[in-house]
N, C-alpha and C. Protein backbone atom coordinates (compact mmCIF):
# COMPACT_ATOMS: atom_id res chain seq x y z
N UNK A 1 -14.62 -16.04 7.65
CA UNK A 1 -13.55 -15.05 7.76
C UNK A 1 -13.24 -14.39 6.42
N UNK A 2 -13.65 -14.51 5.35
CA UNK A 2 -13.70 -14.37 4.01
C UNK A 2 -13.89 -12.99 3.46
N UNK A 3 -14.97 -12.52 4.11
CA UNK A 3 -15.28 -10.81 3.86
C UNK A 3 -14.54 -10.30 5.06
N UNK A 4 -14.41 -10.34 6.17
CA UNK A 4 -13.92 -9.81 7.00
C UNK A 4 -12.06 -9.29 6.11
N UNK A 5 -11.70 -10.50 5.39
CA UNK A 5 -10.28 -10.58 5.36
C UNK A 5 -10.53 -9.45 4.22
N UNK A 6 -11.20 -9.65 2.80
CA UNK A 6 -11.82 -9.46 2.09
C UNK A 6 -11.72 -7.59 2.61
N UNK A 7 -12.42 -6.87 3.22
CA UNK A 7 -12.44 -5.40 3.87
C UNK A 7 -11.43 -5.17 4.57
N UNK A 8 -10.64 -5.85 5.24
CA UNK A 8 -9.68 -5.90 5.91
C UNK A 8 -8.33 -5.30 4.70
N UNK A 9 -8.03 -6.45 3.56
CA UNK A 9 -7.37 -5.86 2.64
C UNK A 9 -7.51 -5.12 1.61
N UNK A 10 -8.54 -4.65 1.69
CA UNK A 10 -9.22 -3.47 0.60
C UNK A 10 -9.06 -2.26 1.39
N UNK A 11 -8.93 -2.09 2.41
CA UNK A 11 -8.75 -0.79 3.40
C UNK A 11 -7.01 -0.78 3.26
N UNK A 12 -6.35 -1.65 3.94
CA UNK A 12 -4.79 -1.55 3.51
C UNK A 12 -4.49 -1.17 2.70
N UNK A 13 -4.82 -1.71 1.09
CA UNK A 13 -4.43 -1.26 0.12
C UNK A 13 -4.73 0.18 -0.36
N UNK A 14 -5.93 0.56 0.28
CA UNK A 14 -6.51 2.14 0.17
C UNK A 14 -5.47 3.38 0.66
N UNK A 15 -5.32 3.13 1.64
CA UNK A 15 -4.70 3.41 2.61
C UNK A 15 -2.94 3.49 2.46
N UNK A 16 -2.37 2.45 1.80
CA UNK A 16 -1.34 2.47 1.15
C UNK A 16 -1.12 3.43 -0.03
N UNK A 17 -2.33 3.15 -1.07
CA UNK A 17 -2.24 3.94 -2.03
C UNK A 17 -2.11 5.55 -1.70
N UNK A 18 -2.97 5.74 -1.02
CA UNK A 18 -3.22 7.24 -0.39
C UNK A 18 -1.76 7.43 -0.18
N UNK A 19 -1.48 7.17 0.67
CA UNK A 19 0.20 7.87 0.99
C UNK A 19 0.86 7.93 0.03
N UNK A 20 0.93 6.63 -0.59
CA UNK A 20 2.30 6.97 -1.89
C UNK A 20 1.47 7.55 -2.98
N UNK A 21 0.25 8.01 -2.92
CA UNK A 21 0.10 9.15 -3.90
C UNK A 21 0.51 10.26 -3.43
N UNK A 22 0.43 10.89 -2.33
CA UNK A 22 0.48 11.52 -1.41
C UNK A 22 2.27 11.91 -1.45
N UNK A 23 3.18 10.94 -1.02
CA UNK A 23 4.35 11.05 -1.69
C UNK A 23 4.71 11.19 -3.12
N UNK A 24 3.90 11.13 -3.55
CA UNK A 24 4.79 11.45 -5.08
C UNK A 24 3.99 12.40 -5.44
N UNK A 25 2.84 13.43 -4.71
CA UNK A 25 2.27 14.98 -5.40
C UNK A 25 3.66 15.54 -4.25
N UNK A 26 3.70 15.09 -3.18
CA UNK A 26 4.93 15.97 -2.38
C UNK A 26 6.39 16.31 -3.20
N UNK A 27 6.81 14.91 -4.07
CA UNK A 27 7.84 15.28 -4.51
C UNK A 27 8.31 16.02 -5.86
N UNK A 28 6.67 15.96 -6.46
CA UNK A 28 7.07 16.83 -7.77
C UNK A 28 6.61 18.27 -7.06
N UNK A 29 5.72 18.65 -6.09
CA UNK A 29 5.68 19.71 -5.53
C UNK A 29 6.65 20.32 -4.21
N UNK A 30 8.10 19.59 -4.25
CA UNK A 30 8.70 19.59 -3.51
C UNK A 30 9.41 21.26 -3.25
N UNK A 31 9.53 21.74 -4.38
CA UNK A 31 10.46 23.25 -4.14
C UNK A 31 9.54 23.98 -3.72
N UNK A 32 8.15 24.20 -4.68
CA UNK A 32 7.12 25.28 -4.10
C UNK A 32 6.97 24.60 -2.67
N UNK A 33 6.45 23.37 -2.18
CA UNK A 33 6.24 23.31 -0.61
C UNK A 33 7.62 24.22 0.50
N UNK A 34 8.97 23.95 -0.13
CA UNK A 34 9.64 24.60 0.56
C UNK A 34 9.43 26.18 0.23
N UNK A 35 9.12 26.49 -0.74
CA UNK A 35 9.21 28.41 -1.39
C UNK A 35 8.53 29.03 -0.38
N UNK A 36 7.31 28.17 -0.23
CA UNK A 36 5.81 28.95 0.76
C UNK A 36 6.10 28.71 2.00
N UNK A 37 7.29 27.43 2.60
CA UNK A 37 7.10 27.50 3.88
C UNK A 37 6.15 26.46 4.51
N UNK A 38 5.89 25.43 3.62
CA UNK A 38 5.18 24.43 4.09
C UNK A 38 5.26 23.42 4.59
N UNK A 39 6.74 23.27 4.80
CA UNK A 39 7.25 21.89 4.99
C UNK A 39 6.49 20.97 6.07
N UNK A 40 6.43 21.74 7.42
CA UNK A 40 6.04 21.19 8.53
C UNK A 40 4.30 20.83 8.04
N UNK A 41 3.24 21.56 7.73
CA UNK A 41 2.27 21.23 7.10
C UNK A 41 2.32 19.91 6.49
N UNK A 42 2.90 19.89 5.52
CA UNK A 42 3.25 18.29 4.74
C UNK A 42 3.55 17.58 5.03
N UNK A 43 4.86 17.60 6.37
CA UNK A 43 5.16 16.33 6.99
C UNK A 43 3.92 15.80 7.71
N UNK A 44 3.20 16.87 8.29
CA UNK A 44 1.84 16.86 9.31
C UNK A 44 1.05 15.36 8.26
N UNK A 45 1.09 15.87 7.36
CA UNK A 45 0.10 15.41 6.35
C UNK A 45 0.78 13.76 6.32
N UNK A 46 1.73 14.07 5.79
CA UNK A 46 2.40 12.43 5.40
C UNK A 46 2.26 12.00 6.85
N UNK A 47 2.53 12.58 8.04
CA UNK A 47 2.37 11.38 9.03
C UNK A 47 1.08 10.79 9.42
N UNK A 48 0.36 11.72 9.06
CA UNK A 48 -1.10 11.07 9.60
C UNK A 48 -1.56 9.94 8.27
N UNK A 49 -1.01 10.13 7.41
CA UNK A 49 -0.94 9.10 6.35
C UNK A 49 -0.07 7.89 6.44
N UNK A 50 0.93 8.26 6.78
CA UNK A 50 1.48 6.90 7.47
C UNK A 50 1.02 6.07 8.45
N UNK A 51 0.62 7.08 9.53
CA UNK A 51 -0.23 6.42 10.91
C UNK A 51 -1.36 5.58 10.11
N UNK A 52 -2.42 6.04 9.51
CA UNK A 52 -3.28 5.72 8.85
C UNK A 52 -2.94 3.90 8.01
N UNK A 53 -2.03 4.00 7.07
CA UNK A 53 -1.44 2.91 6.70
C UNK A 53 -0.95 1.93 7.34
N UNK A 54 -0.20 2.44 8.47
CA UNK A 54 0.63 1.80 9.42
C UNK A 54 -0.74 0.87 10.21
N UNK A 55 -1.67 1.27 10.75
CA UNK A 55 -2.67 0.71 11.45
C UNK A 55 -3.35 0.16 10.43
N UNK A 56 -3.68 0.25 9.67
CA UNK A 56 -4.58 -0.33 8.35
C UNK A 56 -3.37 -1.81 8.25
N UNK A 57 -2.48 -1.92 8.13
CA UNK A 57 -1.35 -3.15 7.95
C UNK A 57 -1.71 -3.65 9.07
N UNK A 58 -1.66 -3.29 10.27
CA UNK A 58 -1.28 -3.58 11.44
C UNK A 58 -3.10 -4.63 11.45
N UNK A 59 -3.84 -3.98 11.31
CA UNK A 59 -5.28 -4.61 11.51
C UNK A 59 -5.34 -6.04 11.12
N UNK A 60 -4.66 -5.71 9.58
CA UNK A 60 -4.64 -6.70 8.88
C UNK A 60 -3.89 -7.94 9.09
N UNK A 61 -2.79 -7.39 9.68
CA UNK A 61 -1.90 -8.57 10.33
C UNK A 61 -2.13 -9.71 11.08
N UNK A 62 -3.02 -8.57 12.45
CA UNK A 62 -3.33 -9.19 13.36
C UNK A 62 -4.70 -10.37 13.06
N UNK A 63 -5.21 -10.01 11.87
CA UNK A 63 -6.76 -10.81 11.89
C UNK A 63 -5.81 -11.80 11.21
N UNK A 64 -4.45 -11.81 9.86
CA UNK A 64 -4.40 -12.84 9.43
C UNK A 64 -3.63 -13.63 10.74
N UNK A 65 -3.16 -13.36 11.67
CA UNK A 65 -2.68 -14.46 12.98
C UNK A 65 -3.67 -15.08 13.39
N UNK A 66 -4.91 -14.00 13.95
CA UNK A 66 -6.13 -15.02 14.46
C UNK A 66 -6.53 -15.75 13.41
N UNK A 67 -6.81 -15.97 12.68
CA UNK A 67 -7.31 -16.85 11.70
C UNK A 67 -5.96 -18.14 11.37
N UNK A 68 -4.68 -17.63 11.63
CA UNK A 68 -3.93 -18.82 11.46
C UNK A 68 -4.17 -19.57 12.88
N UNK A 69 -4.03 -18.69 13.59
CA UNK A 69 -4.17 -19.59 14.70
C UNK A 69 -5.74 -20.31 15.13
N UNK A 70 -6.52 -19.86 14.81
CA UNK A 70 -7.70 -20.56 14.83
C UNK A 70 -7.68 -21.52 13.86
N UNK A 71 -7.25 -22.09 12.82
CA UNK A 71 -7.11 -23.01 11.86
C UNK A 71 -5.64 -23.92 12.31
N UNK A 72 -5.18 -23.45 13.11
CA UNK A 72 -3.56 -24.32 13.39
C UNK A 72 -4.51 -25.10 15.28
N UNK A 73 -5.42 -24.32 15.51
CA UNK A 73 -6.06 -25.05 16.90
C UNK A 73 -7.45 -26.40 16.17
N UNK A 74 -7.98 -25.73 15.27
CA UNK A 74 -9.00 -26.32 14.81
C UNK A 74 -8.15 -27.71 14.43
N UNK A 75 -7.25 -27.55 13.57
CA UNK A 75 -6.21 -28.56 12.94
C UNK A 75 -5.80 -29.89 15.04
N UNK A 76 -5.39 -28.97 15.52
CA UNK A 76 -4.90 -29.71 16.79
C UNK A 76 -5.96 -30.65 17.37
N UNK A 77 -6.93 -29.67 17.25
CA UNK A 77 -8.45 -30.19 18.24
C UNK A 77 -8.52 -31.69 17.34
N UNK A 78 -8.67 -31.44 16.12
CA UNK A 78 -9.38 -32.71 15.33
C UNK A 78 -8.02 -33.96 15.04
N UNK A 79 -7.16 -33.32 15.26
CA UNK A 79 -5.86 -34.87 15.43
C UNK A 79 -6.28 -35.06 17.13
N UNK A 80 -6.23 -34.36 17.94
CA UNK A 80 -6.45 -34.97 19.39
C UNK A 80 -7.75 -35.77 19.79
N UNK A 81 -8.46 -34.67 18.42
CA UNK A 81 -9.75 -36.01 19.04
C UNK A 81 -9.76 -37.48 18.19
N UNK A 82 -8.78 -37.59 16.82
CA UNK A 82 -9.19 -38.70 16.32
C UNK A 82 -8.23 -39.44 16.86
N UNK A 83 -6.99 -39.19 17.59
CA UNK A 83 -6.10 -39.87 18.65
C UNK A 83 -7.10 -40.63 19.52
N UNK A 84 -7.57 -39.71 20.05
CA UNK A 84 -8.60 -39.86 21.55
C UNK A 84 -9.20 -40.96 21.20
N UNK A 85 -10.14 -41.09 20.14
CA UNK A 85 -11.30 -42.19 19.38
C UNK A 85 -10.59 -43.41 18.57
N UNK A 86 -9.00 -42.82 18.22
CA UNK A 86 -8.54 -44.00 17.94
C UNK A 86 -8.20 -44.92 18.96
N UNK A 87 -7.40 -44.37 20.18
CA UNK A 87 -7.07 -45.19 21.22
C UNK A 87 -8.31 -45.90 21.76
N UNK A 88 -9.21 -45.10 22.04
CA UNK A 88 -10.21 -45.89 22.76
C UNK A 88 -10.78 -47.33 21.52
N UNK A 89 -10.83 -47.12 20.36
CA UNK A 89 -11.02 -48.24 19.27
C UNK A 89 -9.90 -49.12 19.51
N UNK A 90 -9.02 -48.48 19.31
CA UNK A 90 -7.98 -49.77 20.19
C UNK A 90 -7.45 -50.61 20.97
N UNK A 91 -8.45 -50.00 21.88
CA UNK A 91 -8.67 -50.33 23.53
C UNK A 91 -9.63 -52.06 23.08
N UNK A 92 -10.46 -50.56 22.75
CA UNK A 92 -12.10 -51.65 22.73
C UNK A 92 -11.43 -53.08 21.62
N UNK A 93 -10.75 -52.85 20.87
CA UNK A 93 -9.94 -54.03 20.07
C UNK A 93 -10.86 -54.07 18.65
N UNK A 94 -11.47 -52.97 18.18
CA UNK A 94 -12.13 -52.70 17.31
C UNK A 94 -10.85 -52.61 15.80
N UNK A 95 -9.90 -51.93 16.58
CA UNK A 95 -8.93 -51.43 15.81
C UNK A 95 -7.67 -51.75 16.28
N UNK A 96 -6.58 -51.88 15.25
CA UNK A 96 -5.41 -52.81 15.10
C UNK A 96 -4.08 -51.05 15.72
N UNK A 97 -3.63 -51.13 16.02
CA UNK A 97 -2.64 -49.71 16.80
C UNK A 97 -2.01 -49.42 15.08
N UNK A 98 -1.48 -50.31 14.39
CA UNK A 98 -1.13 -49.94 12.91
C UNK A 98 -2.18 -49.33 11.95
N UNK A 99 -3.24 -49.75 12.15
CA UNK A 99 -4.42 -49.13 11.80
C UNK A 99 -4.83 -47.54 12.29
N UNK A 100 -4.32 -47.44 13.54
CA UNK A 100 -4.79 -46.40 14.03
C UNK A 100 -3.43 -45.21 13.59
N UNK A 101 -2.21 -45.64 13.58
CA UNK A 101 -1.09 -44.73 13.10
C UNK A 101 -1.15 -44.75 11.62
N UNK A 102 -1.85 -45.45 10.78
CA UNK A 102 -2.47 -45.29 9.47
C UNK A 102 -2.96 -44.13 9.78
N UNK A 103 -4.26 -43.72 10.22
CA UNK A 103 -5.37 -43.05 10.13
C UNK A 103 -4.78 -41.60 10.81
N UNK A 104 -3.79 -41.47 11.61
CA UNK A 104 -3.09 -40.44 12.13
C UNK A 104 -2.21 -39.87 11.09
N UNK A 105 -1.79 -40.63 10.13
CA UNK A 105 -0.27 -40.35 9.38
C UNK A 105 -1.61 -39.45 8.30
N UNK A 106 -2.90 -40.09 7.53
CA UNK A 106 -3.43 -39.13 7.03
C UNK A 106 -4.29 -38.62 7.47
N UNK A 107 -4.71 -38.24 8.62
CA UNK A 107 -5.20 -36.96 9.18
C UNK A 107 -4.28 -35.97 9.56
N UNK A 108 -2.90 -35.97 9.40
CA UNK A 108 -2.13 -35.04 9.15
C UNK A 108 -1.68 -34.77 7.65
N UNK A 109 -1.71 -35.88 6.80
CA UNK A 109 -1.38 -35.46 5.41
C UNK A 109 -2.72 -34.51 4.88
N UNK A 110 -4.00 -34.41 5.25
CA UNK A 110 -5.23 -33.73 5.28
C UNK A 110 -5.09 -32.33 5.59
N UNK A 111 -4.45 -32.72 7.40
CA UNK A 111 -5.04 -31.31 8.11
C UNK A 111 -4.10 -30.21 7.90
N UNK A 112 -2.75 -31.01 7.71
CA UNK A 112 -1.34 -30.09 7.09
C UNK A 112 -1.71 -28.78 6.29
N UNK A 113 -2.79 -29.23 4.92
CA UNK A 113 -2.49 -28.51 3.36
C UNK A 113 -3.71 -27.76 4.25
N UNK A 114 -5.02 -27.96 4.43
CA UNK A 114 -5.95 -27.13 4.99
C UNK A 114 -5.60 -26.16 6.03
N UNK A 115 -4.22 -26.66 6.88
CA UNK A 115 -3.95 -25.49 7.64
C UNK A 115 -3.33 -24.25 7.22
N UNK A 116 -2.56 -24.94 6.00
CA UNK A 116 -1.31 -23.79 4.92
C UNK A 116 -2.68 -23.05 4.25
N UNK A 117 -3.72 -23.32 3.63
CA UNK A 117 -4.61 -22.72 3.05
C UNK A 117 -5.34 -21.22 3.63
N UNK A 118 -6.21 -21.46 5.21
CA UNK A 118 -5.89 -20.65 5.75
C UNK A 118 -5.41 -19.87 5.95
N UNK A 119 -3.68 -20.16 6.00
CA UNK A 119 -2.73 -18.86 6.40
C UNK A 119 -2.82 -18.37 4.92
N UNK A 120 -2.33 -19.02 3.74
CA UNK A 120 -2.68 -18.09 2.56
C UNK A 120 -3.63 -17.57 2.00
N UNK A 121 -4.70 -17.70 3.12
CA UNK A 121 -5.88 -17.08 2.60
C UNK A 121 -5.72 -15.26 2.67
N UNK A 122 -4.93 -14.90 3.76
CA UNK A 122 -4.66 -13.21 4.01
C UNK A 122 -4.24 -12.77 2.16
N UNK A 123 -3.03 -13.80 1.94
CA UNK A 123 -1.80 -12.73 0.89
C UNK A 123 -2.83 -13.51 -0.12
N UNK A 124 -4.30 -14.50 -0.18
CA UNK A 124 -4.83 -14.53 -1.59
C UNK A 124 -5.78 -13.25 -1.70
N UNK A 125 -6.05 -12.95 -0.52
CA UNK A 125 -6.98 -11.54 -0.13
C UNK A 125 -6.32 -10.17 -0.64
N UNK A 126 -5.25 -10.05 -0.16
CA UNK A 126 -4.45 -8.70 -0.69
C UNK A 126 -4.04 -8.82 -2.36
N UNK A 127 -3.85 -10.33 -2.74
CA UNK A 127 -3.16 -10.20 -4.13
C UNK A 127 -4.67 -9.93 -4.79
N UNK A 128 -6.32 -10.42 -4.96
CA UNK A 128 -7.25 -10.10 -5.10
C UNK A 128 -7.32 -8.90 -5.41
N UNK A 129 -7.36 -7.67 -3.75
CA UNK A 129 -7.41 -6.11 -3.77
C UNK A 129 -6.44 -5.67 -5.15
N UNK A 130 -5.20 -6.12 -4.77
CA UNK A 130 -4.48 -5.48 -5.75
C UNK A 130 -5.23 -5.73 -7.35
N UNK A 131 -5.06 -6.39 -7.40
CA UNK A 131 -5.93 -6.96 -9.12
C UNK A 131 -6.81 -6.21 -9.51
N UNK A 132 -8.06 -6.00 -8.24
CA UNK A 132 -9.17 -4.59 -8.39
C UNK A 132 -8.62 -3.65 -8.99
N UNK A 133 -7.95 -2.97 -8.19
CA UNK A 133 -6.80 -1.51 -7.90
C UNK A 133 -6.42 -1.28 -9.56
N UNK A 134 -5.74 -2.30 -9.96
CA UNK A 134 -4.90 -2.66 -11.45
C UNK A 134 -6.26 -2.60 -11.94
N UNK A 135 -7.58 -3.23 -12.08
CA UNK A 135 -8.36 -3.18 -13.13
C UNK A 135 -9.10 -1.78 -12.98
N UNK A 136 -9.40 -1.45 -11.91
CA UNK A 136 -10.08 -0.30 -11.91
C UNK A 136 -8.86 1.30 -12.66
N UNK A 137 -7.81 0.85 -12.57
CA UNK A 137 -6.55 1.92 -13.54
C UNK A 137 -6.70 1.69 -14.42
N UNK A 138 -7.53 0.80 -14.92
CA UNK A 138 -7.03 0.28 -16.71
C UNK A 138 -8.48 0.98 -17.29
N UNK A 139 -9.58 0.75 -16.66
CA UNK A 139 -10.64 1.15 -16.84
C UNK A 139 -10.74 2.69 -17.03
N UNK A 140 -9.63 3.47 -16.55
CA UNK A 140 -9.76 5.05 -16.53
C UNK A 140 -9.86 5.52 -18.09
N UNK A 141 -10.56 6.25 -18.83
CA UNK A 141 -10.39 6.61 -20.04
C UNK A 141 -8.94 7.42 -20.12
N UNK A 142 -8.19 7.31 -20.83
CA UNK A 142 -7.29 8.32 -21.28
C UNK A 142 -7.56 9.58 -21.53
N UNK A 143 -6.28 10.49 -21.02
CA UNK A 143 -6.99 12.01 -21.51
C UNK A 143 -6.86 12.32 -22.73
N UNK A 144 -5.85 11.28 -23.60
CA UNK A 144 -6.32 12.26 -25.09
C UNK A 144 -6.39 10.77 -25.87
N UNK A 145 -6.52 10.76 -26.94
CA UNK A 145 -6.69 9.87 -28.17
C UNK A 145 -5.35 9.49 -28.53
N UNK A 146 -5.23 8.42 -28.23
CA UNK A 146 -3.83 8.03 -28.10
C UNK A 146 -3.24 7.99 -30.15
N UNK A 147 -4.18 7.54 -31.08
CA UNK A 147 -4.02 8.09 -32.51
C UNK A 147 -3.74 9.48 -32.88
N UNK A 148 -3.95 10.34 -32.38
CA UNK A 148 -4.02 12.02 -32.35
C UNK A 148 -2.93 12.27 -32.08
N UNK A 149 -2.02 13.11 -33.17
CA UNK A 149 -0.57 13.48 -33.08
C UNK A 149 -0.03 14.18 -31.82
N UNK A 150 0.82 14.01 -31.45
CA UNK A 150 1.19 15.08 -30.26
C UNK A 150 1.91 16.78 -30.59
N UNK A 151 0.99 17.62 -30.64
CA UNK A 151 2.18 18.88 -31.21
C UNK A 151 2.98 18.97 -29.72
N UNK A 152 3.43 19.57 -30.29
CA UNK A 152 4.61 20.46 -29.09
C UNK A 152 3.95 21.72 -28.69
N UNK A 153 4.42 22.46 -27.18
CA UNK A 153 3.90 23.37 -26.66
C UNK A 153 4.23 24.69 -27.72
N UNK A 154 3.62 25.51 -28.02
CA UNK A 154 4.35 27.25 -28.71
C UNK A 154 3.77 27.95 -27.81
N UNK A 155 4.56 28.59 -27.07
CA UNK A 155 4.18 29.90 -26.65
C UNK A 155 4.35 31.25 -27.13
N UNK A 156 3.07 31.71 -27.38
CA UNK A 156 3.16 33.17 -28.11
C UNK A 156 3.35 33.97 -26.74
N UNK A 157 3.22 33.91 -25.49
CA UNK A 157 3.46 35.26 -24.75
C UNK A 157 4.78 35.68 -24.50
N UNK A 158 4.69 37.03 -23.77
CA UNK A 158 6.11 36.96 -23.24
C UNK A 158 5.89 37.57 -21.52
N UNK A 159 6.80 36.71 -20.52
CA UNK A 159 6.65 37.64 -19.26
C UNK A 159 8.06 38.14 -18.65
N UNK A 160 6.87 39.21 -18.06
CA UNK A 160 8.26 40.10 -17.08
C UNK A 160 8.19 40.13 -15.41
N UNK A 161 9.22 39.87 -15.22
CA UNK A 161 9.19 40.74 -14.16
C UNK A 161 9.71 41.86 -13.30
N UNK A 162 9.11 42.17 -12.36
CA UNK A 162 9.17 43.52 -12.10
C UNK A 162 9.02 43.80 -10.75
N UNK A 163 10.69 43.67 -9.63
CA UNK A 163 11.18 44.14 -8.13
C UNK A 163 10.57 42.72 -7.62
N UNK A 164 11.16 41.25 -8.09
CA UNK A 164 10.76 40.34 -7.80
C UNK A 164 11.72 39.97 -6.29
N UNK A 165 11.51 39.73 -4.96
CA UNK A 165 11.99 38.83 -4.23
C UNK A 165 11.41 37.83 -3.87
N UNK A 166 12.52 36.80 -3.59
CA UNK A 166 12.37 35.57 -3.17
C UNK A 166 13.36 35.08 -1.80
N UNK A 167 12.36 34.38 -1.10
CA UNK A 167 12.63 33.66 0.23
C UNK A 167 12.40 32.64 0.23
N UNK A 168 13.87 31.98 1.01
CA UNK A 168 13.17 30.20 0.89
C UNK A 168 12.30 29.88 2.05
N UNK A 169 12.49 30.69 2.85
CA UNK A 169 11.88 30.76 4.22
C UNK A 169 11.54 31.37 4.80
N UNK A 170 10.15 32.11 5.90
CA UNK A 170 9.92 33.38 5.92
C UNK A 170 11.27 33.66 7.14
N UNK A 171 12.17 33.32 7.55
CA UNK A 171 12.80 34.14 8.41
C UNK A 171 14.28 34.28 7.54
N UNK A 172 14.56 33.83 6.38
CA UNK A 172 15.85 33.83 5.51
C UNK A 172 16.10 35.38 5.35
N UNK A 173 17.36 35.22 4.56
CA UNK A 173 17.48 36.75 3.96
C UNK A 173 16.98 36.48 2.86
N UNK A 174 16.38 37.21 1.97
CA UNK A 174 16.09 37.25 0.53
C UNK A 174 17.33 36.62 -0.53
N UNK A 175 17.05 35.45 -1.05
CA UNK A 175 17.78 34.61 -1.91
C UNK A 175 18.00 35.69 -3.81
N UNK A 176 16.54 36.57 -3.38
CA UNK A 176 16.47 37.79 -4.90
C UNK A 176 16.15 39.28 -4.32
N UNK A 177 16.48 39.63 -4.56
CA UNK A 177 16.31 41.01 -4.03
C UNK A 177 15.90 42.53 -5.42
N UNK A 178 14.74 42.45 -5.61
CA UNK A 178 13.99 43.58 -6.75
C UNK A 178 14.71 43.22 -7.77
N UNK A 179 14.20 42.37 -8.31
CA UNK A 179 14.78 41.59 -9.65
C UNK A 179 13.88 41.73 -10.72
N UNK A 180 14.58 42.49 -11.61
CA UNK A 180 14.07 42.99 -12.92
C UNK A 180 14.44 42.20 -14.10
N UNK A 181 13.38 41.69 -15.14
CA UNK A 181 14.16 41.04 -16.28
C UNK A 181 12.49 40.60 -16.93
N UNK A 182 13.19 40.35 -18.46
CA UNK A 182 11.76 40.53 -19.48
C UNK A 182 12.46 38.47 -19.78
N UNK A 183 11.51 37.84 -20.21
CA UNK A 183 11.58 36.78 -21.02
C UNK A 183 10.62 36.47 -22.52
N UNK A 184 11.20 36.67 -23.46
CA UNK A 184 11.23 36.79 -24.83
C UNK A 184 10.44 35.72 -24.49
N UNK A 185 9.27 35.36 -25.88
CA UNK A 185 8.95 34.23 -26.17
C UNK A 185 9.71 32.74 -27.08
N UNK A 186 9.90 31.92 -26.57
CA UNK A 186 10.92 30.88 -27.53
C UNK A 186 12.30 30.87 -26.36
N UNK A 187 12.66 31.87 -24.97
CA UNK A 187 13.54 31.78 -24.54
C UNK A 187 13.62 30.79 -23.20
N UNK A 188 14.92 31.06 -22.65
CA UNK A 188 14.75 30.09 -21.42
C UNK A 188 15.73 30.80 -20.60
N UNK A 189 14.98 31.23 -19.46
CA UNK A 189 15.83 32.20 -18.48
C UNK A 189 16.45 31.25 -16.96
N UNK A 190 17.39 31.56 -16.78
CA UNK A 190 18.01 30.83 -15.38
C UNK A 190 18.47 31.16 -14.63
N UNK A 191 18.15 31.31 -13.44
CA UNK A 191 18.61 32.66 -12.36
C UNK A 191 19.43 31.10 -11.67
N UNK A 192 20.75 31.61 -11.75
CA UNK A 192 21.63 30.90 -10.58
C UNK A 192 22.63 31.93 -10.09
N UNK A 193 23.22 30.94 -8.32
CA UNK A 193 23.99 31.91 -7.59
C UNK A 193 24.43 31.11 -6.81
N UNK A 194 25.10 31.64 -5.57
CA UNK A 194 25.48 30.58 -4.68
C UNK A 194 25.01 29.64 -4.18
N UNK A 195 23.77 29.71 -4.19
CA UNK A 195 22.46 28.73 -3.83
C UNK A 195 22.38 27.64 -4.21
């Protein structure tokens, strides 16, 4: 069950990542998505990314149950059968009944920790993926030379504009209406209003 779990949580975590990258280009691109009118587009987007995640968890869930439960039956089968083989040894007078609740008390002190192992085998699988995820980020080269001074931006241009409107929505009234104005270089212009 090892690779299975193994692809199982390497797809979740993919899949996770995707969206909340996905959410956080939405939210620094949050005003232009509303400027153009995109909203419904994007939600489109995030839900099929959620769906996507949502079933990717969901997969994963379900294989780590079968696997607990196939290790919590495997665990049952092998106390019922060494019950089974103890009684009959006890029968046969091979074996003492204190002897045999010996041998029961640790085939559960055994089958106990091997059954907990199992179930933490899913969250040792996902904490694994994650670790990848983290090493494969660390591995990215940087975009600049982290020794290399940082200047600051200068802008030499200057812009204008010229009978600018703006809509937040294509059926709104115009929020600007032929809006004229120059911006100097070194300045900082701020159009506010009731808005």
């Amino acid at each position: 069950m090892r690779q299975p779990l193994k692809s199982t949580a390497k797809d979740t975590a993919n899949a996770v990542s995707r969206r909340q990258e996905f959410v956080l280009e939405m939210l620094t691109k949050l005003p232009a998505i509303r400027l153009a009118g995109l909203d419904q587009v994007w939600q489109e987007r995030y839900q099929a990314l959620s769906h996507a995640a949502t079933k990717a968890s969901m997969t994963a869930t379900l294989q780590a149950q079968r696997l607990e439960i196939a290790s919590y039956a495997v665990m049952t089968i092998g106390v019922v059968a060494t019950l089974g083989l103890g009684v009959r040894h006890v029968i046969a007078q091979d074996m003492t009944t204190g002897a045999l609740i010996a041998v029961m008390m640790l085939v559960w002190r055994v089958a106990s920790p091997l059954q907990m192992v199992c179930a933490a085998c899913t969250r040792t699988q996902q904490v694994n993926s994650s670790l990848q995820q983290v090493q494969r980020l660390l591995t990215v080269p940087p975009e600049r030379d982290a020794r290399e001074p940082v200047w600051p931006l200068r802008l030499k241009g200057q812009v204008t504009f010229s009978r600018v409107t703006l809509r937040y929505t294509n059926d709104a009234e115009p929020a600007l209406l032929g809006v004229n104005f120059d911006v100097k270089p070194g300045h900082v212009v701020a159009i506010r209003g009731a808005n």
